[in-house]
Protein backbone atom coordinates (compact mmCIF):
# COMPACT_ATOMS: atom_id res chain seq x y z
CA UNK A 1 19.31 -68.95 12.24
CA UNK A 2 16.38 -67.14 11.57
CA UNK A 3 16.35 -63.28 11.67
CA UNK A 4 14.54 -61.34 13.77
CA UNK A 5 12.14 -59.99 11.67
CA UNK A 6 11.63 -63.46 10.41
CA UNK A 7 10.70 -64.78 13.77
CA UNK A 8 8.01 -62.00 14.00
CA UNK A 9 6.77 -62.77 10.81
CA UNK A 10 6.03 -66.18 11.94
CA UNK A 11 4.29 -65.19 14.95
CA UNK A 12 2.41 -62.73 13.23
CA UNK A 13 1.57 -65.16 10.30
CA UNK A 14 0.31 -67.73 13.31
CA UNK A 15 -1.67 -64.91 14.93
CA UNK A 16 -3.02 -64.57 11.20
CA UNK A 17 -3.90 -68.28 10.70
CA UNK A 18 -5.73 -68.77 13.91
CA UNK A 19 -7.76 -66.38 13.80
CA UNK A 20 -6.53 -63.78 16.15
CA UNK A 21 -6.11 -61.26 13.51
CA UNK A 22 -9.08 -62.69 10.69
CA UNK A 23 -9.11 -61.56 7.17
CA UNK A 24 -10.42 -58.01 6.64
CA UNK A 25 -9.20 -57.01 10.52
CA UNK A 26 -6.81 -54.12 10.98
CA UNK A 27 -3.46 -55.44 12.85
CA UNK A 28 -2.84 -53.67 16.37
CA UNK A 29 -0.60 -49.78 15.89
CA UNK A 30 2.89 -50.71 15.51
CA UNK A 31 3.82 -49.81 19.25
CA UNK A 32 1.14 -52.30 20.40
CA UNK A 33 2.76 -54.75 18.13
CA UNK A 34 6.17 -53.74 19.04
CA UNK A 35 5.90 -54.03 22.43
CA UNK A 36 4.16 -57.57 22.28
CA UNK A 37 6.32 -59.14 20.11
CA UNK A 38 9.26 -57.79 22.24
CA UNK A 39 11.15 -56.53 18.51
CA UNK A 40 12.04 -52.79 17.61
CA UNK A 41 9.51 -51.24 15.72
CA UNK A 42 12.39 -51.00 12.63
CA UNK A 43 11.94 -55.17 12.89
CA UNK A 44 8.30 -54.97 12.71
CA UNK A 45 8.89 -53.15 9.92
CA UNK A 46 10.39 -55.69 7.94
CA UNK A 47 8.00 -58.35 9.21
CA UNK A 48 5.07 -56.51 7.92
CA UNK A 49 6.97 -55.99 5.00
CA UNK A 50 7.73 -60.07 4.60
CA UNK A 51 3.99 -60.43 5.08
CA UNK A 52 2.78 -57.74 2.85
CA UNK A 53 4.75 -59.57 -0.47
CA UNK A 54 3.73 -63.31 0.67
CA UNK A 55 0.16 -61.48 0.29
CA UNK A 56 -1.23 -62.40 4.10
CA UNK A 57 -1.41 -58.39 4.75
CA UNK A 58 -1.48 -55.50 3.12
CA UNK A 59 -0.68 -51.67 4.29
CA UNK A 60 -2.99 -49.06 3.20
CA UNK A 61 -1.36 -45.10 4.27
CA UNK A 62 -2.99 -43.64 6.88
CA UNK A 63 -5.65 -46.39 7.50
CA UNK A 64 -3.53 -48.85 8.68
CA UNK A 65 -2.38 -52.91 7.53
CA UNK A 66 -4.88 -55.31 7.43
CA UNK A 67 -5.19 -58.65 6.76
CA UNK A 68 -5.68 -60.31 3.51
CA UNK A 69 -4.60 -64.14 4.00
CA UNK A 70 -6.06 -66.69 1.50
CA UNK A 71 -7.61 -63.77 -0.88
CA UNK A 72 -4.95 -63.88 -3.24
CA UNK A 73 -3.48 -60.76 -5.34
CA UNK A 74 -4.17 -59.71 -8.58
CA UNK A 75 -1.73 -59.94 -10.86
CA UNK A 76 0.43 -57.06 -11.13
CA UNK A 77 -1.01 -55.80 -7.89
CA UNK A 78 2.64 -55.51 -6.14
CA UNK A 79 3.50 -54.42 -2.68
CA UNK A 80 6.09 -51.51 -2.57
CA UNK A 81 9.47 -53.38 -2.44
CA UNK A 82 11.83 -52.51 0.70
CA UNK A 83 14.64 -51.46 -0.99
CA UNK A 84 12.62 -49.07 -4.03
CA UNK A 85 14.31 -51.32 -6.40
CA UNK A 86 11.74 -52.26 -9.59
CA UNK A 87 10.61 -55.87 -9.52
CA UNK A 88 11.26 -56.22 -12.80
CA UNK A 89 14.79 -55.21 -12.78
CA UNK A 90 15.53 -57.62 -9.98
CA UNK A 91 13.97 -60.39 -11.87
CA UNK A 92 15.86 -59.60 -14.79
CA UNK A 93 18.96 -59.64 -12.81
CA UNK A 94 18.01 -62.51 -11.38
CA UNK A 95 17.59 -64.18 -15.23
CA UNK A 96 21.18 -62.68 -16.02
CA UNK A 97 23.27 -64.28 -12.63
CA UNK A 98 21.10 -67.30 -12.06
CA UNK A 99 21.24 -69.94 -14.78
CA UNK A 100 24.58 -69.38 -15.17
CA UNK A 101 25.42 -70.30 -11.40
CA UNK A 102 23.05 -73.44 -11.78
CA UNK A 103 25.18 -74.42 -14.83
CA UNK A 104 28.47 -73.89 -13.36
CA UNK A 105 26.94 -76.16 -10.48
CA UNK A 106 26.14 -78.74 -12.58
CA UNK A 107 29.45 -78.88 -14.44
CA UNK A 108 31.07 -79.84 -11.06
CA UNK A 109 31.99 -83.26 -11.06
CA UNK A 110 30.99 -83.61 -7.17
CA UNK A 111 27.45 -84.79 -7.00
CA UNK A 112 25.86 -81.76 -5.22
CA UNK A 113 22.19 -83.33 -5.54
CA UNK A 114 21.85 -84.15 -2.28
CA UNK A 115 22.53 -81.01 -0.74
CA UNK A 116 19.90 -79.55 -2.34
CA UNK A 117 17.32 -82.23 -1.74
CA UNK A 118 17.67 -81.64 1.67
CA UNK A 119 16.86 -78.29 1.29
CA UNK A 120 13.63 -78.89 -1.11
CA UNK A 121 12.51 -81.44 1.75
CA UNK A 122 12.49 -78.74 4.04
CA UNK A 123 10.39 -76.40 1.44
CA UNK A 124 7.96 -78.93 0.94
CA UNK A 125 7.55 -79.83 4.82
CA UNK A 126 6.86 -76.15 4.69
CA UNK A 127 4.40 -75.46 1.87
CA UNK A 128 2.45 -78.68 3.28
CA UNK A 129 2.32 -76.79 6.42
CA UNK A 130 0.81 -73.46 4.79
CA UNK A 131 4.22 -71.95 6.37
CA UNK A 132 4.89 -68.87 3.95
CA UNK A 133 7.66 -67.24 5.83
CA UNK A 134 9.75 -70.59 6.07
CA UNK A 135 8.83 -71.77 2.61
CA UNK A 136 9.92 -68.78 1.24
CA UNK A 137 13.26 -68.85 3.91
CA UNK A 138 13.74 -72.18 2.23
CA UNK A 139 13.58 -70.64 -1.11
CA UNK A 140 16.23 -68.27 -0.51
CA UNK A 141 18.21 -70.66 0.80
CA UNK A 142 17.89 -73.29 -2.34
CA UNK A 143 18.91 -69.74 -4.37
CA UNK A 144 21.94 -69.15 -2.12
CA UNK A 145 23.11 -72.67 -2.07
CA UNK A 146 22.89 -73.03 -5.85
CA UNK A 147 25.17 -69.33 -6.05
CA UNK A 148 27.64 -71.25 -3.83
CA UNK A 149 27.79 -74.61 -5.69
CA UNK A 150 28.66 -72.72 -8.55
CA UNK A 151 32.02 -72.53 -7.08
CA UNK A 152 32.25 -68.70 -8.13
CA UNK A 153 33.18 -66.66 -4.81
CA UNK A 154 31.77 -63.35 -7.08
CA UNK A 155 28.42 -65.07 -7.97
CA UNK A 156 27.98 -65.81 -4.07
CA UNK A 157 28.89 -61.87 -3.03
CA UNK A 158 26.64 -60.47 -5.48
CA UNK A 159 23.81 -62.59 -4.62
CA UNK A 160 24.58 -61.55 -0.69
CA UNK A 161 24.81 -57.63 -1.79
CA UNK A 162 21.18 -58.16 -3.12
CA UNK A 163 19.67 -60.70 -0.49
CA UNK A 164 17.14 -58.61 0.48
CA UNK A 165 16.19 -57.55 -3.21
CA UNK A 166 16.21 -61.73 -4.10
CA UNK A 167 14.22 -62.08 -1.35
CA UNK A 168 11.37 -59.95 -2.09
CA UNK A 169 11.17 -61.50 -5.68
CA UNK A 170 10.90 -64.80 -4.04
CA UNK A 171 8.19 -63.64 -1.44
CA UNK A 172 5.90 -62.11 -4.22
CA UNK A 173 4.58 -65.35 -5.85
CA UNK A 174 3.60 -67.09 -2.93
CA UNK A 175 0.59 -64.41 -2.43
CA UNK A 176 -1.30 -67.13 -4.78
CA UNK A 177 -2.38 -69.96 -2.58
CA UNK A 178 -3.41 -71.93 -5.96
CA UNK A 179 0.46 -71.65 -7.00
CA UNK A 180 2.47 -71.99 -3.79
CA UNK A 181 3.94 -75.35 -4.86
CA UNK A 182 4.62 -74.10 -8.77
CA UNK A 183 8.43 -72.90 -7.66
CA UNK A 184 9.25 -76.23 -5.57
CA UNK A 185 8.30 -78.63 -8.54
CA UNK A 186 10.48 -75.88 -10.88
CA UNK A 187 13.04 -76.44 -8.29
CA UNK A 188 12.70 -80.54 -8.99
CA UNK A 189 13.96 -79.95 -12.87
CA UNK A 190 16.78 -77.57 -11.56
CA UNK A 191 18.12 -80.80 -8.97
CA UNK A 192 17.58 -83.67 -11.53
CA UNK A 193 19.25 -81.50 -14.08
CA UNK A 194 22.67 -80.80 -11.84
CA UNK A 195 22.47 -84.30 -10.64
CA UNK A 196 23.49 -85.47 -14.41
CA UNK A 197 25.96 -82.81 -14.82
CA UNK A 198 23.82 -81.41 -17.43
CA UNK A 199 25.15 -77.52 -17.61
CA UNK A 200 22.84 -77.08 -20.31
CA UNK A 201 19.80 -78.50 -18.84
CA UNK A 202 20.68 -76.72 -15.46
CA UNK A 203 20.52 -73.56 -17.36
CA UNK A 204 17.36 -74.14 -18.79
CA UNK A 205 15.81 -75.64 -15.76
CA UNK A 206 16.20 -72.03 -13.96
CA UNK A 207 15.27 -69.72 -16.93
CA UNK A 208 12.18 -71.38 -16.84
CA UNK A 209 11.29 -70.82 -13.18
CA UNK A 210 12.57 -67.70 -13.47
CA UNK A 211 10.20 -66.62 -16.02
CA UNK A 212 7.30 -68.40 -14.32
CA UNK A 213 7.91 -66.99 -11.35
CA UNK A 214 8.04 -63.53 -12.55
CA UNK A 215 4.51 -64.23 -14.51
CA UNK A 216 2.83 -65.41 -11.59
CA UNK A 217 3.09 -61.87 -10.03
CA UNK A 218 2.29 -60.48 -13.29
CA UNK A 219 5.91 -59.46 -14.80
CA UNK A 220 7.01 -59.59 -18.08
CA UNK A 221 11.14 -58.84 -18.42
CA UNK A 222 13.53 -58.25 -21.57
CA UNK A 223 15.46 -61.19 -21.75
CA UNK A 224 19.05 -60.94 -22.43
């Protein structure tokens, strides 16, 4: 079930896409929002935040968040992260948990392909809808499923611990609209290759995305 903050994202995000707020206008003061959305002003908080790394707003102190949908983000231009953690050293602990979870998944003799289909369909129905906030739900979702389908109860904790961390890595490349469908067809090598029960492939399959997905928001990382 959605959060909270995720449901005001979404509302905001429509508000965005119809026009209500257009690109270049200043959202409403946060206890306008607030009280309209019906949400604490701690939730908005996190919406705005949601919005600011899928690159549909951006805050600027003292003047206010405005609205940036469709313009894109230069790379390297990154949106403070919620919890002050460096992007760079969540997508390098991203690199050093990752493949090895989609590995161990694919070494399971149960055909897990499926499951994950399912929840690529559900990207896809998203990204074709120009739904950031799901698509990148979705993406957290294919991220947790993989940790879980690894079969390791310590990979799945960890990756829980840091949600909101993994999250924010996952929002950040979206802000491209020319590359919002790059990490769905990276996710297409990661299923095929844990539908053969190829550990190596697997492993491969999510290094790469890993690495492109850090380069689309302009990061390079030591790798391990």
């Amino acid at each position: 079930m959605p959060s909270l903050s995720n449901v005001a994202a979404q509302n905001l995000q429509r508000l965005i896409a119809n026009g209500t707020y257009p690109h270049g206008q200043a959202l409403p003061s946060q206890r306008e929002l607030s009280e309209g959305l019906g949400i604490s002003r701690a939730c908005l908080r996190e919406a705005i935040s949601m919005l600011e790394a899928l690159g549909l707003v951006r805050a600027h102190p003292g003047k206010g968040v405005f609205v940036t949908a469709g313009n894109g983000r230069a790379a390297g231009d990154i949106p403070a992260n919620p919890s002050s953690m460096r992007p760079e050293a969540i997508f390098q602990f991203r690199y050093v948990l990752e493949p090895a979870g989609a590995s161990m998944a694919a070494a399971d003799l149960k055909n897990h392909a499926d499951e994950l289909r399912e929840v690529q369909a559900n990207l896809e129905t998203a990204l074709h809808g120009f739904d950031l906030v799901m698509a990148a739900e979705w993406d957290m979702e294919f991220h947790r499923r993989i940790a879980r389908l690894s079969g390791n109860e310590a990979f799945v904790s960890v990756l829980q611990q840091y949600e909101t961390q993994v999250a924010y890595s996952l929002q950040l490349p979206f802000a491209n609209p020319k590359s919002i469908w790059e990490p769905a067809d990276e996710h297409l090598a990661v299923i095929e290759a844990i539908a053969n029960h190829d550990s190596a492939a697997a492993r491969q399959a999510m290094q790469t995305h890993l690495l492109r997905a850090a380069a689309r928001v302009g990061i390079r990382f030591f790798q391990p």
